[in-house]
C-alpha atoms as a PDB file:
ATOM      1  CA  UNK A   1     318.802 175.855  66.970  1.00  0.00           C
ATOM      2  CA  UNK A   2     320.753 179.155  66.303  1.00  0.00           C
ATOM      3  CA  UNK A   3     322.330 177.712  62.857  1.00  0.00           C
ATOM      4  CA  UNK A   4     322.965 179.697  60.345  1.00  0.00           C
ATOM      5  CA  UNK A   5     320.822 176.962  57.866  1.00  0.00           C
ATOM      6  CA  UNK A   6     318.108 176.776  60.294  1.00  0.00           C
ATOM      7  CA  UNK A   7     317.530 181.035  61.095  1.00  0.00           C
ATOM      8  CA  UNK A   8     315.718 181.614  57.542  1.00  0.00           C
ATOM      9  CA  UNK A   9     313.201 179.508  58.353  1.00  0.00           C
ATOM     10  CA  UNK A  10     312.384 180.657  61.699  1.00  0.00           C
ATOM     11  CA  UNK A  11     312.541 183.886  60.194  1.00  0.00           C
ATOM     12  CA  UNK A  12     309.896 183.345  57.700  1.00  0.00           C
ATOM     13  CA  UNK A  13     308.088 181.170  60.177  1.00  0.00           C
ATOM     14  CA  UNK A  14     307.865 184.342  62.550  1.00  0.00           C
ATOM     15  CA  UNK A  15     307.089 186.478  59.966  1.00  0.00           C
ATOM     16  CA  UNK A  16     304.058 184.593  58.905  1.00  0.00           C
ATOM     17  CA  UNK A  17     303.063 184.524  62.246  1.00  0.00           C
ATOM     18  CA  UNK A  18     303.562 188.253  63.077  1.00  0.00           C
ATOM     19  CA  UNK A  19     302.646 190.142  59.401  1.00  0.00           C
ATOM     20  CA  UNK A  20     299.372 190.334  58.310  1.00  0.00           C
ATOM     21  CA  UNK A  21     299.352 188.289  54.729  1.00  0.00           C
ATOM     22  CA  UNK A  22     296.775 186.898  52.470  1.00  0.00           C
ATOM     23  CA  UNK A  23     297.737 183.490  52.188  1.00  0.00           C
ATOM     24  CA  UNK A  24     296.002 180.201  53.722  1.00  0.00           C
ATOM     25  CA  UNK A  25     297.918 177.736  55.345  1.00  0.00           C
ATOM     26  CA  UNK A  26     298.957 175.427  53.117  1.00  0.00           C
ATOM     27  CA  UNK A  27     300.446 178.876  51.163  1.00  0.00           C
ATOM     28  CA  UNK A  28     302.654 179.330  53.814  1.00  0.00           C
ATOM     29  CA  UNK A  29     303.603 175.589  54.618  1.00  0.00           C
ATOM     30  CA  UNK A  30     304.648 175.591  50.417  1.00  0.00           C
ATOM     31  CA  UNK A  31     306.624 178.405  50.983  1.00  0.00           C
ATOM     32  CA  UNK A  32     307.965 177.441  54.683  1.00  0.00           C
ATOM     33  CA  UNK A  33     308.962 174.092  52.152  1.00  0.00           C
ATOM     34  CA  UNK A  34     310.356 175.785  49.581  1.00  0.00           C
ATOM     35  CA  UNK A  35     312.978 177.845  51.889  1.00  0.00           C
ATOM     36  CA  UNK A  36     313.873 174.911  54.301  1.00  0.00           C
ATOM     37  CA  UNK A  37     314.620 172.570  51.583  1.00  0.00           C
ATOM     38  CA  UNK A  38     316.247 175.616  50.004  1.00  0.00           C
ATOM     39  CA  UNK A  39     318.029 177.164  52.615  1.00  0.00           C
ATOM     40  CA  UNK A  40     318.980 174.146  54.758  1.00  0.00           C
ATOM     41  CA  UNK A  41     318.425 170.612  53.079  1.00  0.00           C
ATOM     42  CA  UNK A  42     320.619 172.100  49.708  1.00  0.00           C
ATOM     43  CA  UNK A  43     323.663 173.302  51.663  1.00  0.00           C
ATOM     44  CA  UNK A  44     323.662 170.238  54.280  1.00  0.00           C
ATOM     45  CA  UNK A  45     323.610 167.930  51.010  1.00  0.00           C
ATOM     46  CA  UNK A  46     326.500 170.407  50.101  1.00  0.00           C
ATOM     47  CA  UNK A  47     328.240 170.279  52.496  1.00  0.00           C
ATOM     48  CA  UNK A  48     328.210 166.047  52.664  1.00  0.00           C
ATOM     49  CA  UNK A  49     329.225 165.801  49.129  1.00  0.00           C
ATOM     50  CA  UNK A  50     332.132 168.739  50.004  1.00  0.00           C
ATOM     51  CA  UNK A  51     333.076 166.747  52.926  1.00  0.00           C
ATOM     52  CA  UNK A  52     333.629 163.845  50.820  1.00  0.00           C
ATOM     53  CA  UNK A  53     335.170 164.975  47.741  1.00  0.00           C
ATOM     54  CA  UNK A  54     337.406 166.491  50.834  1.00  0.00           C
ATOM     55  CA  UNK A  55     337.052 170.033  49.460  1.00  0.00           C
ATOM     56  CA  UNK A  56     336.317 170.673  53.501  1.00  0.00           C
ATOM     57  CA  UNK A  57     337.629 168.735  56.175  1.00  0.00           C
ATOM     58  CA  UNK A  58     335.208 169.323  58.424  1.00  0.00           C
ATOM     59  CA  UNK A  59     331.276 170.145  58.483  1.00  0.00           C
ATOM     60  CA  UNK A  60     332.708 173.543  60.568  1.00  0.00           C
ATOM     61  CA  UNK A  61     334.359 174.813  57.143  1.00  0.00           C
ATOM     62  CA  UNK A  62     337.073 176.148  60.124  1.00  0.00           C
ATOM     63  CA  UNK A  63     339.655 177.765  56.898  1.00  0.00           C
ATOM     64  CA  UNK A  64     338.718 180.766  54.823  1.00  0.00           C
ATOM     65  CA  UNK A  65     339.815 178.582  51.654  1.00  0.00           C
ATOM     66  CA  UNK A  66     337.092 175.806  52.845  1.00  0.00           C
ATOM     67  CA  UNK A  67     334.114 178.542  52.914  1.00  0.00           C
ATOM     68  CA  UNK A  68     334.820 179.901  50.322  1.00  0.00           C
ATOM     69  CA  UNK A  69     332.865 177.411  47.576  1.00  0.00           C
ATOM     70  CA  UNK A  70     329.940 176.857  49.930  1.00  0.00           C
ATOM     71  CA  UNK A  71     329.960 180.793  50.421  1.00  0.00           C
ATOM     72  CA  UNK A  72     329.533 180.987  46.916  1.00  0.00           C
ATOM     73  CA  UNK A  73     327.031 178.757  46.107  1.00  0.00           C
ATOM     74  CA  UNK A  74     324.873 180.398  48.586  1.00  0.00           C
ATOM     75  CA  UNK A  75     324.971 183.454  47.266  1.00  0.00           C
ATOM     76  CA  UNK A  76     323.873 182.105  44.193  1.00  0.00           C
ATOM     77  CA  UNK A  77     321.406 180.187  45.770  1.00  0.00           C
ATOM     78  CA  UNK A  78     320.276 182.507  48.061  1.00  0.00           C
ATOM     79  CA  UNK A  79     319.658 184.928  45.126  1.00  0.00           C
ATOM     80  CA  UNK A  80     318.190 182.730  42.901  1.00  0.00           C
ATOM     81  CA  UNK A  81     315.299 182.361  46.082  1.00  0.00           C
ATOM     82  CA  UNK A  82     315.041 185.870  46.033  1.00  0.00           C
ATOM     83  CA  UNK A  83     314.207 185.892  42.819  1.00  0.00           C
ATOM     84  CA  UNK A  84     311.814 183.516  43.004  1.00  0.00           C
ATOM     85  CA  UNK A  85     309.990 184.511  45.761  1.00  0.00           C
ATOM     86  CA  UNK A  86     309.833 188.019  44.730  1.00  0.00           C
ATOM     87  CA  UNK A  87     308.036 187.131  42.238  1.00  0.00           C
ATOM     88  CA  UNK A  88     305.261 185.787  44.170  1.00  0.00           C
ATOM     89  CA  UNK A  89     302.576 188.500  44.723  1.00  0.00           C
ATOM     90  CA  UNK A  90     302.634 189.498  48.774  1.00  0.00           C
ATOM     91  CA  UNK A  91     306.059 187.953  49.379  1.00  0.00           C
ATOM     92  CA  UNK A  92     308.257 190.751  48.130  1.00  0.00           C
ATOM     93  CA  UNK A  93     309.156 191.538  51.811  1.00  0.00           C
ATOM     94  CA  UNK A  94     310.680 187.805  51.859  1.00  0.00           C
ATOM     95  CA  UNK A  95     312.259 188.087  48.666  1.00  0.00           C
ATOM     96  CA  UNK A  96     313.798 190.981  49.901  1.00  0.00           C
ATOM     97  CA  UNK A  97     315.351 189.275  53.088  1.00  0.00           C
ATOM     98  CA  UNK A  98     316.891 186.943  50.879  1.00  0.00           C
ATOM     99  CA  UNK A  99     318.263 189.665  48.712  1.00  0.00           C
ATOM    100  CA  UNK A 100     319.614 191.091  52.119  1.00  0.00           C
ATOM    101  CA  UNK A 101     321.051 187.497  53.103  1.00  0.00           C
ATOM    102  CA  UNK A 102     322.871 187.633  49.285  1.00  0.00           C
ATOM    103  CA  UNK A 103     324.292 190.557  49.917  1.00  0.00           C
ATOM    104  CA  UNK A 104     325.170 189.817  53.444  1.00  0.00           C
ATOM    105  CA  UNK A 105     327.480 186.905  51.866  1.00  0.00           C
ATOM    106  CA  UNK A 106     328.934 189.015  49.334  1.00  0.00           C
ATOM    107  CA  UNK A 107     330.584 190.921  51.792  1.00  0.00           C
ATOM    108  CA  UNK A 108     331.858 188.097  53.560  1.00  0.00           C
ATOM    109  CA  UNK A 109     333.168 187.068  50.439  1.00  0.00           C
ATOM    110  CA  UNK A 110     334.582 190.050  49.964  1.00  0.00           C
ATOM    111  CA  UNK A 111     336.266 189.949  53.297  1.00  0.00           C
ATOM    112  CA  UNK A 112     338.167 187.054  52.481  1.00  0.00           C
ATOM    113  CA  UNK A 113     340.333 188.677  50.338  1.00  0.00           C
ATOM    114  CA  UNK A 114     341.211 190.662  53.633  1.00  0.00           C
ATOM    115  CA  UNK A 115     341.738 187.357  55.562  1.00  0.00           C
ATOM    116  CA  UNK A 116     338.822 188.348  57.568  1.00  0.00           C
ATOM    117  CA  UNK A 117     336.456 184.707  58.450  1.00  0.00           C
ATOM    118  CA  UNK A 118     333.466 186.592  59.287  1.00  0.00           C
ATOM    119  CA  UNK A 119     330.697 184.926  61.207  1.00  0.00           C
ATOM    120  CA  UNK A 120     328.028 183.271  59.442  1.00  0.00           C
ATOM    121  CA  UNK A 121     326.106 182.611  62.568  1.00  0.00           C
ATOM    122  CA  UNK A 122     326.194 186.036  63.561  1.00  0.00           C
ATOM    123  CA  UNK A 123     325.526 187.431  60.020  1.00  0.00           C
ATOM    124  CA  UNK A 124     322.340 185.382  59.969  1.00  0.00           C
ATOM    125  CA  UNK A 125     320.852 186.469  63.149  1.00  0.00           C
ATOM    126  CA  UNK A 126     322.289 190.124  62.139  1.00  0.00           C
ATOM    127  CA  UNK A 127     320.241 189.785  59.263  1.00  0.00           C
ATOM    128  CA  UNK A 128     317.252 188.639  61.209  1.00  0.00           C
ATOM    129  CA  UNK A 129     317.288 190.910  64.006  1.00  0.00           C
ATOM    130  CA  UNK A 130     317.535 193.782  60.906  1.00  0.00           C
ATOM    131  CA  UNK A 131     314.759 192.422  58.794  1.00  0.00           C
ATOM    132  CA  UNK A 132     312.378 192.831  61.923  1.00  0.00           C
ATOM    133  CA  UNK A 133     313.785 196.132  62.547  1.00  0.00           C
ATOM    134  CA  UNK A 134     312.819 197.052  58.903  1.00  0.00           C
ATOM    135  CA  UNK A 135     309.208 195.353  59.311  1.00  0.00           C
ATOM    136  CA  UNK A 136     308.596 197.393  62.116  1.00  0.00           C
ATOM    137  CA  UNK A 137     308.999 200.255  60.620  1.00  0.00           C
ATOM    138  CA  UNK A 138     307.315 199.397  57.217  1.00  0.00           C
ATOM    139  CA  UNK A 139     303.961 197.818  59.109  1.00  0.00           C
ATOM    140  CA  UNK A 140     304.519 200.393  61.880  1.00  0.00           C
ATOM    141  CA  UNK A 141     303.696 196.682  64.014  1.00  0.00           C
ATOM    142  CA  UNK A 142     305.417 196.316  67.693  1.00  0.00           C
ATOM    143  CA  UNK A 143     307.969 193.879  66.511  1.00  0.00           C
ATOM    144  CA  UNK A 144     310.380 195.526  69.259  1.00  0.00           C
ATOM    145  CA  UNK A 145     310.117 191.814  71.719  1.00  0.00           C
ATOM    146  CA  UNK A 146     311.100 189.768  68.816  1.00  0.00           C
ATOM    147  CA  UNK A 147     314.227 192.514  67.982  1.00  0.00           C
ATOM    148  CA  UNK A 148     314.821 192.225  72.050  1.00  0.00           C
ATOM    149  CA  UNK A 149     314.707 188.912  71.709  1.00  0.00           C
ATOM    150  CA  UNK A 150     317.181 188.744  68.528  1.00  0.00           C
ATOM    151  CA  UNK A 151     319.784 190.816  70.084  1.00  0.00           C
ATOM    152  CA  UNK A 152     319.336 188.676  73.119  1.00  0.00           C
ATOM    153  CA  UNK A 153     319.583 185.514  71.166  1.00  0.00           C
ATOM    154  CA  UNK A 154     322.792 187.001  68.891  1.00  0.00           C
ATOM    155  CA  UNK A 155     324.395 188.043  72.518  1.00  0.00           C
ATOM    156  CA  UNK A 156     324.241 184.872  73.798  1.00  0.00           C
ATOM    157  CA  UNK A 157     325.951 183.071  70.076  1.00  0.00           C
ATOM    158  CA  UNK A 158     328.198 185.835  69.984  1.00  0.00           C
ATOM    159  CA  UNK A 159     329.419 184.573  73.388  1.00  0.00           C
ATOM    160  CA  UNK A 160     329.213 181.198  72.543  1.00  0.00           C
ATOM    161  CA  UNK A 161     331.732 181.500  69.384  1.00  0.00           C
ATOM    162  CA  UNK A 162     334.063 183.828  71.161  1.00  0.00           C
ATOM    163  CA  UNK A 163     334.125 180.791  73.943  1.00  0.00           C
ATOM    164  CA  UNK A 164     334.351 177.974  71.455  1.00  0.00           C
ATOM    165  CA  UNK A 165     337.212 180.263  70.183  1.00  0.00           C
ATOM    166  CA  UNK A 166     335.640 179.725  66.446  1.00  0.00           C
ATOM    167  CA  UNK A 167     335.929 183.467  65.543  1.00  0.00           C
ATOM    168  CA  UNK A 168     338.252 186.700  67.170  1.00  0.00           C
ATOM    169  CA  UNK A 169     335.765 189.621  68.472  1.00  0.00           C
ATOM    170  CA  UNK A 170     336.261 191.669  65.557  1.00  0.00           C
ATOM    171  CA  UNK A 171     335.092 188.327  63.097  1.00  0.00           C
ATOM    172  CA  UNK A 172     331.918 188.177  65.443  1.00  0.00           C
ATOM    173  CA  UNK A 173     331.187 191.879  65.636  1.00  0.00           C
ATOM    174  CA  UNK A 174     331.875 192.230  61.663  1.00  0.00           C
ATOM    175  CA  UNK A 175     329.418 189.533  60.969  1.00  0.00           C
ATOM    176  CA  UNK A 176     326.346 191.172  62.982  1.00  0.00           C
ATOM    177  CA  UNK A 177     326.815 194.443  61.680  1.00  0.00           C
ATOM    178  CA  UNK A 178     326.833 193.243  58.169  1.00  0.00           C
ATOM    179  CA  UNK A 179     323.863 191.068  58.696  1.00  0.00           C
ATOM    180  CA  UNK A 180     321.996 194.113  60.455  1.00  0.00           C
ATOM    181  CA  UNK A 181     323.124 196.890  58.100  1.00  0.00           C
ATOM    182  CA  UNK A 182     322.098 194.486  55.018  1.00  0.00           C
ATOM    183  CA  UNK A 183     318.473 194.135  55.182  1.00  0.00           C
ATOM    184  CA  UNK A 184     318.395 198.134  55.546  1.00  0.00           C
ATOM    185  CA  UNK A 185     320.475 198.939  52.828  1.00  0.00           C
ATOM    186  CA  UNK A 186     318.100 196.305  50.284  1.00  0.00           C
ATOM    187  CA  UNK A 187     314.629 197.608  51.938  1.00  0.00           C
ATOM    188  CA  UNK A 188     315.418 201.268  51.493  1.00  0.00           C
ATOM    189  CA  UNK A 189     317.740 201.492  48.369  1.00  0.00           C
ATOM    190  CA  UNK A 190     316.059 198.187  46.011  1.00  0.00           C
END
């Protein structure tokens, strides 16, 4: 549930549900489409083909050398959404996140080259937890439950990794901050 393929969609799912917009439901169902086969179906096929062409040797990409192709190809991907749904009128806020999410990665990238293996999972709900934070203040809406309830949620994963012994404190705590500190940075200086 708290995948780091999965959290786009629930985040556009909520934000559909929680931001006033202009478009009908089968609008939003296209575009719900659109970013699940995007953000989830695309890197799971990914990640199959990866697994065997043994580029990875698992689906957990555990070595900074295994993440760093499928790293890559999301950022691409996950800029090449942006674009896209930018473009649509009333869905610049969206486009946005996934400018946020590409940046997000970029810095994870970036951090490899410090043998840092930041967490995804925690980047994504980072990046969640800030695009509501942003929303609230853009809309001036009470989005402060569903930020409770992110932090709550990324608490809880944060815990779960550090038990599962997938990431170091520092990995998990890095990957949060970029997450939250990226949809800020794209809202306020794009």
């Amino acid at each position: 549930m708290l995948h780091p393929i999965v959290i786009p969609t629930i985040g556009v799912l909520l934000y559909f549900i929680l931001i006033p917009n202009v478009f009908n439901s089968d609008q939003r169902l296209a575009v719900l489409g659109l970013i699940f086969a995007t953000t989830y179906i695309v890197p799971l096929a990914v990640l199959i083909l990866f697994k065997r062409l043994k580029l990875i040797k698992s689906f957990k990409a555990d070595t900074i050398g295994e993440r760093k192709v499928p790293i890559a190809m999301m950022i691409v991907l996950f800029y090449l959404l942006g674009n896209t749904i930018k473009g649509i009128p009333n869905l610049t806020d969206i486009g946005l996140l996934f400018y946020a999410t590409t940046l997000g990665l970029v810095c994870v990238y970036i951090l490899f080259s410090f043998k840092l293996k930041t967490s995804i999972h925690l980047l994504s709900l980072g990046i969640t937890t800030g695009f509501f934070f942003v929303l609230n203040a853009i809309y001036n809406k009470n989005l402060i439950a569903v930020i409770i309830c992110s932090l709550l949620l990324s608490g809880i994963l944060a815990s779960a990794r550090l038990y599962l012994k997938a990431h170091t404190q520092t990995e998990v705590y890095l990957g949060f901050i970029l997450g939250f500190l990226s949809p800020i940075i794209v809202f306020y200086f794009l």
